[in-house]
PDB file of N, CA and C in Angstrom:
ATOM      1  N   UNK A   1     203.422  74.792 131.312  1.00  0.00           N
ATOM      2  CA  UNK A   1     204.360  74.624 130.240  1.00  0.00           C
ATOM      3  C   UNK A   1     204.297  75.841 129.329  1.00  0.00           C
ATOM      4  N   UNK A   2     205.583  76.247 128.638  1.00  0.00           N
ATOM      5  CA  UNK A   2     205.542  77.218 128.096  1.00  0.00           C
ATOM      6  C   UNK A   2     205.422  77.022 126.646  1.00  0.00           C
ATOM      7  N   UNK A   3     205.086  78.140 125.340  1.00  0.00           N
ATOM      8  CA  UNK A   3     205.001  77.907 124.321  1.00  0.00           C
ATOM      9  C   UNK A   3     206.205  77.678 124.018  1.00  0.00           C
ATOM     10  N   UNK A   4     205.931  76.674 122.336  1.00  0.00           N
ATOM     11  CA  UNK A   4     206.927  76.687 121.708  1.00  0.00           C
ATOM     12  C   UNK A   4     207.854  77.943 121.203  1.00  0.00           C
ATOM     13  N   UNK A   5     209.026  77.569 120.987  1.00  0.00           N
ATOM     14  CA  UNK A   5     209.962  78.816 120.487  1.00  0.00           C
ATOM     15  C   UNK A   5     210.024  78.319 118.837  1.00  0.00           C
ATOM     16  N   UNK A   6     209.104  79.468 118.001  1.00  0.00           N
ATOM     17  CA  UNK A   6     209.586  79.324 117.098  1.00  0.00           C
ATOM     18  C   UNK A   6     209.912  80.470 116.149  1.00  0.00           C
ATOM     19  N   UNK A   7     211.069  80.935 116.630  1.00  0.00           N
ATOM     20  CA  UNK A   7     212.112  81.832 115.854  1.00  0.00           C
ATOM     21  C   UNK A   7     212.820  81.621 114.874  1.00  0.00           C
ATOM     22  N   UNK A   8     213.292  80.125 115.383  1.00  0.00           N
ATOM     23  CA  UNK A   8     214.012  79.302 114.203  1.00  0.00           C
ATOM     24  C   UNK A   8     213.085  78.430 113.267  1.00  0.00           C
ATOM     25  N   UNK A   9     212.135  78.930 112.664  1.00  0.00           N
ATOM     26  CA  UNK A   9     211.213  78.265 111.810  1.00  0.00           C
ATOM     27  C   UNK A   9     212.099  78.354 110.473  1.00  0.00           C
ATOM     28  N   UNK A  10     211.224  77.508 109.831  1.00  0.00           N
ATOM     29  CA  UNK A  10     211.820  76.394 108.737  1.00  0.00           C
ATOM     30  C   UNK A  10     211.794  77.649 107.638  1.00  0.00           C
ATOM     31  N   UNK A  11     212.872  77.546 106.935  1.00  0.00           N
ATOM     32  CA  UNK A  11     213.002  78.513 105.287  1.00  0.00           C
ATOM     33  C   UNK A  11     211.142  78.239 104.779  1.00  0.00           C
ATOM     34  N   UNK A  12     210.859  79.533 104.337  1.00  0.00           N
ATOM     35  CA  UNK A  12     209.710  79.704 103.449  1.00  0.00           C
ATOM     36  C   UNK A  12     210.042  78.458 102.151  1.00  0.00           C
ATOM     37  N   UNK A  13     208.613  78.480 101.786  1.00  0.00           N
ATOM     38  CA  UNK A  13     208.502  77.042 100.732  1.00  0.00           C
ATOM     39  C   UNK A  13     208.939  78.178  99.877  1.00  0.00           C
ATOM     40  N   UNK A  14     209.612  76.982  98.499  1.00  0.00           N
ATOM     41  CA  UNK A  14     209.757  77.704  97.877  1.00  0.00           C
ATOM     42  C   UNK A  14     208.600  78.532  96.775  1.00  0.00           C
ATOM     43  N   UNK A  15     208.584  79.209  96.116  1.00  0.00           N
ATOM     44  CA  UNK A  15     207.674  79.907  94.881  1.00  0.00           C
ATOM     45  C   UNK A  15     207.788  79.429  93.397  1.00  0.00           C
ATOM     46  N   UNK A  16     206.938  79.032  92.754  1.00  0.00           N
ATOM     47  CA  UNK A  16     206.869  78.214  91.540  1.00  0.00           C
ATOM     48  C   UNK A  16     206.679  79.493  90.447  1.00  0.00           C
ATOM     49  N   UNK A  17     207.251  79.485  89.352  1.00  0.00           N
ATOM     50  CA  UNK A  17     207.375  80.035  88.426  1.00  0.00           C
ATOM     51  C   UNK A  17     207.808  79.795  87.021  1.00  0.00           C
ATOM     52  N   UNK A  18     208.027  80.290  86.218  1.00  0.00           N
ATOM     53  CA  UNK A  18     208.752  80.167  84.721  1.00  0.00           C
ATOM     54  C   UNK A  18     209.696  80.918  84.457  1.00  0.00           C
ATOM     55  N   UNK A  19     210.981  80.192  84.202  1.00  0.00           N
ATOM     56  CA  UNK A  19     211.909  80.349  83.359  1.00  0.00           C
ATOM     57  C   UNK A  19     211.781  80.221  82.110  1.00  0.00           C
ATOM     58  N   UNK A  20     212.082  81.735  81.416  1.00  0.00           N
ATOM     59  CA  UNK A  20     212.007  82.042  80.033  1.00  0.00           C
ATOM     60  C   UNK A  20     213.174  82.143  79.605  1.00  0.00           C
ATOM     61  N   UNK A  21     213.445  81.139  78.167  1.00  0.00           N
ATOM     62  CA  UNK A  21     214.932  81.547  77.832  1.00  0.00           C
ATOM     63  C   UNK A  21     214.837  82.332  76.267  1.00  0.00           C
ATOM     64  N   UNK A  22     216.137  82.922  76.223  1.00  0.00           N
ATOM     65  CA  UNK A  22     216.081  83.967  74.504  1.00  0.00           C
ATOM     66  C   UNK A  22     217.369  83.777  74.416  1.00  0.00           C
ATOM     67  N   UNK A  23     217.071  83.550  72.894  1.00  0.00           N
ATOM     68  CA  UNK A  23     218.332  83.336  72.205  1.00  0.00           C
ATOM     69  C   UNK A  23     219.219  82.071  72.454  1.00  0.00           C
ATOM     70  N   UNK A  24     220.248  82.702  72.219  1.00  0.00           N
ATOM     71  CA  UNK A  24     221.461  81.286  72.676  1.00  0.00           C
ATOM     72  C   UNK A  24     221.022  80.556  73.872  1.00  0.00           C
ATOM     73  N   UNK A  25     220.097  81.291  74.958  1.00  0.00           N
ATOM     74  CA  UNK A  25     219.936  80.833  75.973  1.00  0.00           C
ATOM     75  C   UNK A  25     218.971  79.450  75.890  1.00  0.00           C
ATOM     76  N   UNK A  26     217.878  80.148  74.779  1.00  0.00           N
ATOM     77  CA  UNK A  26     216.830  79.285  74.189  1.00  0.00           C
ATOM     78  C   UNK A  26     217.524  77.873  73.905  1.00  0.00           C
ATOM     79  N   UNK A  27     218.488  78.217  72.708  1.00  0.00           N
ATOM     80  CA  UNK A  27     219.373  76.714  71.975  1.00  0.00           C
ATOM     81  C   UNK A  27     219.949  76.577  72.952  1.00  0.00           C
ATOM     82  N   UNK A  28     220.883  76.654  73.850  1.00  0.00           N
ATOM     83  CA  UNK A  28     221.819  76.086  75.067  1.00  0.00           C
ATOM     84  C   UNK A  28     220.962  75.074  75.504  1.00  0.00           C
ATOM     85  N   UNK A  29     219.434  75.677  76.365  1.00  0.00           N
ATOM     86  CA  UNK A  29     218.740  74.960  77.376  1.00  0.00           C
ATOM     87  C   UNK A  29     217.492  73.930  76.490  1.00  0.00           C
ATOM     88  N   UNK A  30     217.660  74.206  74.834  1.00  0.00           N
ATOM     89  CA  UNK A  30     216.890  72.992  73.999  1.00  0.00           C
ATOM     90  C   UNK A  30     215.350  72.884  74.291  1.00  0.00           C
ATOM     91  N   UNK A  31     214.850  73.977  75.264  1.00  0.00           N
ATOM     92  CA  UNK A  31     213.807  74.389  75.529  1.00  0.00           C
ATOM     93  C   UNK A  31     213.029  76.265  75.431  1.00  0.00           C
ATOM     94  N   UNK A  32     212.101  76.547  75.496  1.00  0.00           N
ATOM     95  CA  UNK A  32     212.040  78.130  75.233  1.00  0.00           C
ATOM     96  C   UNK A  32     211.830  78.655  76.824  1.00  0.00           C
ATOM     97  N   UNK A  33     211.511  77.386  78.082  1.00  0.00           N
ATOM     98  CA  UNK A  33     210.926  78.103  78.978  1.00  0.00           C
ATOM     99  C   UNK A  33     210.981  76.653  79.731  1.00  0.00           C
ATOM    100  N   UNK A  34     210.830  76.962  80.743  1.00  0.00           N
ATOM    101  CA  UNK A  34     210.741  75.805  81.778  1.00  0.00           C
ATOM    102  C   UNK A  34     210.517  76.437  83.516  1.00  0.00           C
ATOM    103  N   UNK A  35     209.639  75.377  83.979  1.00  0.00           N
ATOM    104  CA  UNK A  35     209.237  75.713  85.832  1.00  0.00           C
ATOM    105  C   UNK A  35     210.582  76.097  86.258  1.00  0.00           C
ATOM    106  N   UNK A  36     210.497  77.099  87.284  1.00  0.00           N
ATOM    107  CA  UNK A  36     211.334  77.084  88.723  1.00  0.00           C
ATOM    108  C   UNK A  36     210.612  76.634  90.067  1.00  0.00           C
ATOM    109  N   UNK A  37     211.190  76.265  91.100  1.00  0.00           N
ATOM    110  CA  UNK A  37     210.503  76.091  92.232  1.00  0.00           C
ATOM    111  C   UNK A  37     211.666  76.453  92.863  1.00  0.00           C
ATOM    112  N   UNK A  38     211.905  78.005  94.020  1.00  0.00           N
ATOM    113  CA  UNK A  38     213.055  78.366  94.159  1.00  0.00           C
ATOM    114  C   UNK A  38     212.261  79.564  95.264  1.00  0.00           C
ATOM    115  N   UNK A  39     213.342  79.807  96.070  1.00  0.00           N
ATOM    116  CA  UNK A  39     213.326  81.447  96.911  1.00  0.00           C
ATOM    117  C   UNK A  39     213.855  82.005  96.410  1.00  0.00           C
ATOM    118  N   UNK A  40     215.048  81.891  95.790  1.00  0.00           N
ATOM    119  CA  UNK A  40     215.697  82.990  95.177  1.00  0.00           C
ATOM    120  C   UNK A  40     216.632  82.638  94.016  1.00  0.00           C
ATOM    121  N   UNK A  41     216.343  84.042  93.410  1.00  0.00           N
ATOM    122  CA  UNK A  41     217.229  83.467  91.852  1.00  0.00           C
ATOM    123  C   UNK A  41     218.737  82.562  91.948  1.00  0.00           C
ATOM    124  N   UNK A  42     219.311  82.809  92.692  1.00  0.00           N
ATOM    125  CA  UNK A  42     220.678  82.279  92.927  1.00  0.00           C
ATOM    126  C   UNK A  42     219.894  80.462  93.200  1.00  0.00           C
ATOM    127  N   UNK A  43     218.846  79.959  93.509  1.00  0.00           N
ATOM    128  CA  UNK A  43     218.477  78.833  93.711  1.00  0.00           C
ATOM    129  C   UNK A  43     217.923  78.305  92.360  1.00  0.00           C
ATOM    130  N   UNK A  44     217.338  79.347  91.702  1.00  0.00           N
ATOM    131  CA  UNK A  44     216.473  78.775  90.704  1.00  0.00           C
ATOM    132  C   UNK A  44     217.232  78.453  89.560  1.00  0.00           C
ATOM    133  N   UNK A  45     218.700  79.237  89.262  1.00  0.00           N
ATOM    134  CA  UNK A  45     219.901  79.305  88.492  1.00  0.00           C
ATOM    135  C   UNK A  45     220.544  78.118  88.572  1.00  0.00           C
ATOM    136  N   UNK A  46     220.794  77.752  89.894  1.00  0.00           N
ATOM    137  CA  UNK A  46     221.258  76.913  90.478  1.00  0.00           C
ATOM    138  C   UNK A  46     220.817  75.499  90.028  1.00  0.00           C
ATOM    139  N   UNK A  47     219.535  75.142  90.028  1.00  0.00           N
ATOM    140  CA  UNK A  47     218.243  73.694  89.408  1.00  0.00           C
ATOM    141  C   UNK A  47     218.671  74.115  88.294  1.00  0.00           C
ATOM    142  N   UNK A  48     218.354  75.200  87.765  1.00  0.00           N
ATOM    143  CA  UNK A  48     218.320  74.970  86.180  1.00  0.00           C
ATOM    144  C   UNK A  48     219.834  74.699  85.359  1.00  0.00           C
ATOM    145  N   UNK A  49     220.983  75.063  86.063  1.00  0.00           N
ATOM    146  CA  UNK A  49     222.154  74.184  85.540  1.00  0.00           C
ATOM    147  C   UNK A  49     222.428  72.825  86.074  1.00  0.00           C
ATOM    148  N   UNK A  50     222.067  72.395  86.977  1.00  0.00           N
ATOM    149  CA  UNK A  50     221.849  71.187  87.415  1.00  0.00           C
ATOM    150  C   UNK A  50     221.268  70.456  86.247  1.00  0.00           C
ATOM    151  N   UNK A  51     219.811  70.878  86.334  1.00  0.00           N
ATOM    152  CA  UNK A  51     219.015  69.713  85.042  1.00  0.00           C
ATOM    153  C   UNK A  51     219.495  69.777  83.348  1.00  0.00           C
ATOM    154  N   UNK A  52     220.163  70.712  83.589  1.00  0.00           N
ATOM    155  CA  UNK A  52     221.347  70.937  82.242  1.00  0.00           C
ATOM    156  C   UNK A  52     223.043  70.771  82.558  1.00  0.00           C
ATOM    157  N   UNK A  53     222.948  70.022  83.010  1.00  0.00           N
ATOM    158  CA  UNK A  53     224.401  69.583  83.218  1.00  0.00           C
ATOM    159  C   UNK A  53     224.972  69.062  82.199  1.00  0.00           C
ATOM    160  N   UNK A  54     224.525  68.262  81.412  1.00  0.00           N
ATOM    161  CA  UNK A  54     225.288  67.653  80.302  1.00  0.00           C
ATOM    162  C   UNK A  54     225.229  68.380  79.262  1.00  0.00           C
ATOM    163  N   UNK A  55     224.466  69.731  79.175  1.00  0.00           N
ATOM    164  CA  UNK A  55     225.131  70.860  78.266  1.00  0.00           C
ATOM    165  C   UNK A  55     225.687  72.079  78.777  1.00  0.00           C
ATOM    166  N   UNK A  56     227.064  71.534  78.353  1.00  0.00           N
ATOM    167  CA  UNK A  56     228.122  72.909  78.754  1.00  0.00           C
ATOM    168  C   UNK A  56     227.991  73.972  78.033  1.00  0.00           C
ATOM    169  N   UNK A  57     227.621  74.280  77.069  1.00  0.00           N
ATOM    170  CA  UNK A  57     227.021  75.360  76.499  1.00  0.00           C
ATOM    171  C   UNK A  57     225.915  76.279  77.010  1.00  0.00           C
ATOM    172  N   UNK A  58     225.263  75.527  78.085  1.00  0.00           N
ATOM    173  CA  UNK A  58     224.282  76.250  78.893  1.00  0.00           C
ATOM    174  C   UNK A  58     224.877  76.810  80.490  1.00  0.00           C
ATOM    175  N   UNK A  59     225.371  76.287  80.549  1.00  0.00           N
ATOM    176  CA  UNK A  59     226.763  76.748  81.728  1.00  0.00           C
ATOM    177  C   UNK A  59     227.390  77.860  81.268  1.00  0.00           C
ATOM    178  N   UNK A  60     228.065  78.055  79.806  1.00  0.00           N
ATOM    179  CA  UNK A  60     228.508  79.539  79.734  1.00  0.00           C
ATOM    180  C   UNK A  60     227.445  80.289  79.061  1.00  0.00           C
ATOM    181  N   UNK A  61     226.394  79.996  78.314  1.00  0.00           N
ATOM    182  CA  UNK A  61     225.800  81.025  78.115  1.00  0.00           C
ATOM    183  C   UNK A  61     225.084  81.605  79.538  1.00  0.00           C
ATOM    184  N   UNK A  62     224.673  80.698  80.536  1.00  0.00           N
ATOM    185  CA  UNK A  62     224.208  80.997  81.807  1.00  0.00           C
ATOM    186  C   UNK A  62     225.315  82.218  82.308  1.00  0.00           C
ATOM    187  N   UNK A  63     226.206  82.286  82.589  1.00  0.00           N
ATOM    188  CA  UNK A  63     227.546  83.023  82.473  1.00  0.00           C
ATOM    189  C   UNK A  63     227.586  83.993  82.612  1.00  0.00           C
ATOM    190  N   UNK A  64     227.343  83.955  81.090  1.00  0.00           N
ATOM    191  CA  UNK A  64     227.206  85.723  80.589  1.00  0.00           C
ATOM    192  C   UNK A  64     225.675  86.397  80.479  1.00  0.00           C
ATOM    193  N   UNK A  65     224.703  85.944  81.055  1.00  0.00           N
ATOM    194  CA  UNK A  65     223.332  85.933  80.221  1.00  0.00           C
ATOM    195  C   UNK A  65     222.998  87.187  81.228  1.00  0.00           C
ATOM    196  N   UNK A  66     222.077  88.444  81.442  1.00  0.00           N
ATOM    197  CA  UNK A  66     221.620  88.774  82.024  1.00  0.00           C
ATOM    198  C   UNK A  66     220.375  88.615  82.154  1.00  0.00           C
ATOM    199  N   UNK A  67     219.285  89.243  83.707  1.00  0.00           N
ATOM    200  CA  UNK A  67     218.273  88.301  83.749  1.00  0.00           C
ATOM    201  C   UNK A  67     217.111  89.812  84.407  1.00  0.00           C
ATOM    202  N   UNK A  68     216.071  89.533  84.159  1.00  0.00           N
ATOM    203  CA  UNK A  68     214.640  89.960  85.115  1.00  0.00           C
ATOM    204  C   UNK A  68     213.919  89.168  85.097  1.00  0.00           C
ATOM    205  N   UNK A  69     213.612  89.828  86.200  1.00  0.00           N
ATOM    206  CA  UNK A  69     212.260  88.892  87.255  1.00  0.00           C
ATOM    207  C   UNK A  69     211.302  89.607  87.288  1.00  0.00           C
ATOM    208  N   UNK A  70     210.010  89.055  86.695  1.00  0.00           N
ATOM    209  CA  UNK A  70     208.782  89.693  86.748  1.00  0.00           C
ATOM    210  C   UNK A  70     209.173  91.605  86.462  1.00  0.00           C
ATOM    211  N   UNK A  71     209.914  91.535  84.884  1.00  0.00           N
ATOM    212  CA  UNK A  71     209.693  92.590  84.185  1.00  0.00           C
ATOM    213  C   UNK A  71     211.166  93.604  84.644  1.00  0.00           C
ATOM    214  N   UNK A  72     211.984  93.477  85.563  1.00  0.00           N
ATOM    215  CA  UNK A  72     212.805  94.513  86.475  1.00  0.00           C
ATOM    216  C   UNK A  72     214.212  93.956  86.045  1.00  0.00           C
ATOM    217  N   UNK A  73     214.614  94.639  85.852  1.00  0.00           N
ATOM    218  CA  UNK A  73     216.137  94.047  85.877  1.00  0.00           C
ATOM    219  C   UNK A  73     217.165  94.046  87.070  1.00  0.00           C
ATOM    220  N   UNK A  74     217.641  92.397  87.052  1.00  0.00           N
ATOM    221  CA  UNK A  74     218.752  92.353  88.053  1.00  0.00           C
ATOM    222  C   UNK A  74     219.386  92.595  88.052  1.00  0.00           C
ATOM    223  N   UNK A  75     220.646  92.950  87.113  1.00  0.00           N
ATOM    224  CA  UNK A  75     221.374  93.824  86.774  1.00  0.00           C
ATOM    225  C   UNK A  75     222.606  93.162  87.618  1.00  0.00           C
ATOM    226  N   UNK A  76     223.726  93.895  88.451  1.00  0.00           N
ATOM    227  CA  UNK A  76     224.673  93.811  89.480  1.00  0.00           C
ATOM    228  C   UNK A  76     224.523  92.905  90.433  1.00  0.00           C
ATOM    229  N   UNK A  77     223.203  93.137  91.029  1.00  0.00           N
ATOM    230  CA  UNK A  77     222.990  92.511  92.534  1.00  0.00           C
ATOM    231  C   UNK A  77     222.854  91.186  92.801  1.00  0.00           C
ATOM    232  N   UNK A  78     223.255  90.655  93.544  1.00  0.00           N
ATOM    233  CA  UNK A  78     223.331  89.612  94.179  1.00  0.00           C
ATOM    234  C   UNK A  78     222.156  88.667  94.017  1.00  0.00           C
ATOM    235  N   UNK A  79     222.482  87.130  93.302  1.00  0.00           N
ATOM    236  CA  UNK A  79     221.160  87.117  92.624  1.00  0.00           C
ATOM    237  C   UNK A  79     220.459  86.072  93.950  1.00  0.00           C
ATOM    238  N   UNK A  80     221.490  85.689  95.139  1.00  0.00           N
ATOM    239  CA  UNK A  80     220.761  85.086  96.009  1.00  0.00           C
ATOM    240  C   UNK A  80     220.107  86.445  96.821  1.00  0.00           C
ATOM    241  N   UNK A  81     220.109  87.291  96.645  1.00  0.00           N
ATOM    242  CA  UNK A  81     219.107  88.461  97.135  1.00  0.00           C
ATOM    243  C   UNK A  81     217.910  88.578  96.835  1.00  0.00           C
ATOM    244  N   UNK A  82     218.107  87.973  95.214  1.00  0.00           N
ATOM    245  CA  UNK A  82     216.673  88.541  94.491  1.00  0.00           C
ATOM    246  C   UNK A  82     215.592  87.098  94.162  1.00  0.00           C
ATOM    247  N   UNK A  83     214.482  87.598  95.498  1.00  0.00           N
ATOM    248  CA  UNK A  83     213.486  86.758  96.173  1.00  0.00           C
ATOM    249  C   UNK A  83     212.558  86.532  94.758  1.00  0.00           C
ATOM    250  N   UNK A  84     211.885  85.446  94.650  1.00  0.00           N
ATOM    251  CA  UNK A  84     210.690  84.739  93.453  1.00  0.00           C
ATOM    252  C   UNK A  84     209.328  84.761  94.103  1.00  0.00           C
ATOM    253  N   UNK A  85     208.422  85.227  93.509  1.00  0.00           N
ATOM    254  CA  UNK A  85     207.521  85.392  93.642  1.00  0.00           C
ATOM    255  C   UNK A  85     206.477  84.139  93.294  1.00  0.00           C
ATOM    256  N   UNK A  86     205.628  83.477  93.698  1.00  0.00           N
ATOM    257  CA  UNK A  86     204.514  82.368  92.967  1.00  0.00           C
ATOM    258  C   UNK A  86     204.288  83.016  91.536  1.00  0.00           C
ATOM    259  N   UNK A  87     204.199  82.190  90.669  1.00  0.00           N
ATOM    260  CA  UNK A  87     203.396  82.714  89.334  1.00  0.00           C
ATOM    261  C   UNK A  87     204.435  83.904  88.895  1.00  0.00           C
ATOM    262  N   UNK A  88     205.439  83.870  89.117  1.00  0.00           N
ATOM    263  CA  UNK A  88     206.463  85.294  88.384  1.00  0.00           C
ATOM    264  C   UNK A  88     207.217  84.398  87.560  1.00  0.00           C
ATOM    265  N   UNK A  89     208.060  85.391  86.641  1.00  0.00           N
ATOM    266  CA  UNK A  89     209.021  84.783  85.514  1.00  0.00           C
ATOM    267  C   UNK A  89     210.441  85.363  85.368  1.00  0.00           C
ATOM    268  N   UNK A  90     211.196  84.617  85.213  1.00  0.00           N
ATOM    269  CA  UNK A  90     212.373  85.189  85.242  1.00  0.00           C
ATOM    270  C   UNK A  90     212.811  85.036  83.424  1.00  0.00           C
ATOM    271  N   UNK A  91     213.210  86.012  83.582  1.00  0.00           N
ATOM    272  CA  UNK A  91     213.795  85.818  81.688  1.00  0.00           C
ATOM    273  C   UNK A  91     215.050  85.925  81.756  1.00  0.00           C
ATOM    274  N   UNK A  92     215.912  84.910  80.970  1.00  0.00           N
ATOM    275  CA  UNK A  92     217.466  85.024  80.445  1.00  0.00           C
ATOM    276  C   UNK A  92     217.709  85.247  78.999  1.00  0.00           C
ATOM    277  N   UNK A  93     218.280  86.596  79.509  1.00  0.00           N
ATOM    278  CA  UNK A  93     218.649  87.534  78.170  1.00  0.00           C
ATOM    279  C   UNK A  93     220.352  87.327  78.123  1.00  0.00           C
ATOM    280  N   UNK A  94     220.879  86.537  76.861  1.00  0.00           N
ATOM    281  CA  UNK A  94     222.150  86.432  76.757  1.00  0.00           C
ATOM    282  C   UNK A  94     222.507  87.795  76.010  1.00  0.00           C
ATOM    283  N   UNK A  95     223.631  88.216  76.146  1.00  0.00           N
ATOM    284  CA  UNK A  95     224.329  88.947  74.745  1.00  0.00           C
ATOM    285  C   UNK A  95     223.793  89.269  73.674  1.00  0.00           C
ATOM    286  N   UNK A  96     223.621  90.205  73.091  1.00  0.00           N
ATOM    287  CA  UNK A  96     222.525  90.362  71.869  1.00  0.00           C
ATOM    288  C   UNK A  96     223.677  90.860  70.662  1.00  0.00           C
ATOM    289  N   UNK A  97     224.278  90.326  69.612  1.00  0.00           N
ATOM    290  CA  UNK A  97     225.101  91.487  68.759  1.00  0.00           C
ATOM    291  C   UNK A  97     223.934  92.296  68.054  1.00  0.00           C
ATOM    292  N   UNK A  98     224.816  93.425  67.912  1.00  0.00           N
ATOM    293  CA  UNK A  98     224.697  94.170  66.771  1.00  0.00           C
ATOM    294  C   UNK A  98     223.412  95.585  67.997  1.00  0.00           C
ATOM    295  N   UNK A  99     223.118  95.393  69.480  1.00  0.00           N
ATOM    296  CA  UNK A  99     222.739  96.158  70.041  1.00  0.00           C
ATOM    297  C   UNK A  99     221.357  96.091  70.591  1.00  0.00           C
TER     298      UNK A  99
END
């Protein structure tokens, strides 16, 4: 008998981390910071408007907010690209006036 084929193995678990929020992002989500458990930011974005669903205010500040992960900025790219690390943090930086 031959070995198993496993090419098609199961998605990596996901990576546990903290979501840090600032500013409006902070008041939107009524918290300063909260767990992710996610592969990738586009997932972890994803839970965290979910468990904030009943504030729409966190839906558009989510929106417009820009974000880094463990210090780097995501900037443009594709945020189901950008992989989570165990123990990393993602910060949401909304709009800042005045610069």
């Amino acid at each position: 008998m031959g070995a198993t084929d496993t090419s098609a193995a199961a998605p990596p678990p996901p990576a546990t981390g903290t979501i840090r929020y600032w500013a409006a992002a902070k008041a939107a989500a009524g918290t300063p910071e909260e767990p992710y458990a996610a592969v990738t930011l586009a997932e972890a974005l994803r839970a965290a408007g979910e468990r904030h669903a009943g504030q729409p205010e966190f839906a558009r500040v989510l929106a417009r907010s820009s974000f880094l992960v463990d210090g780097q900025p995501v900037g443009t790219r594709d945020h189901a690209t950008i992989k989570l690390a165990d123990g990393g943090t993602v910060e949401v930086l909304p709009p800042f006036a005045g610069g």
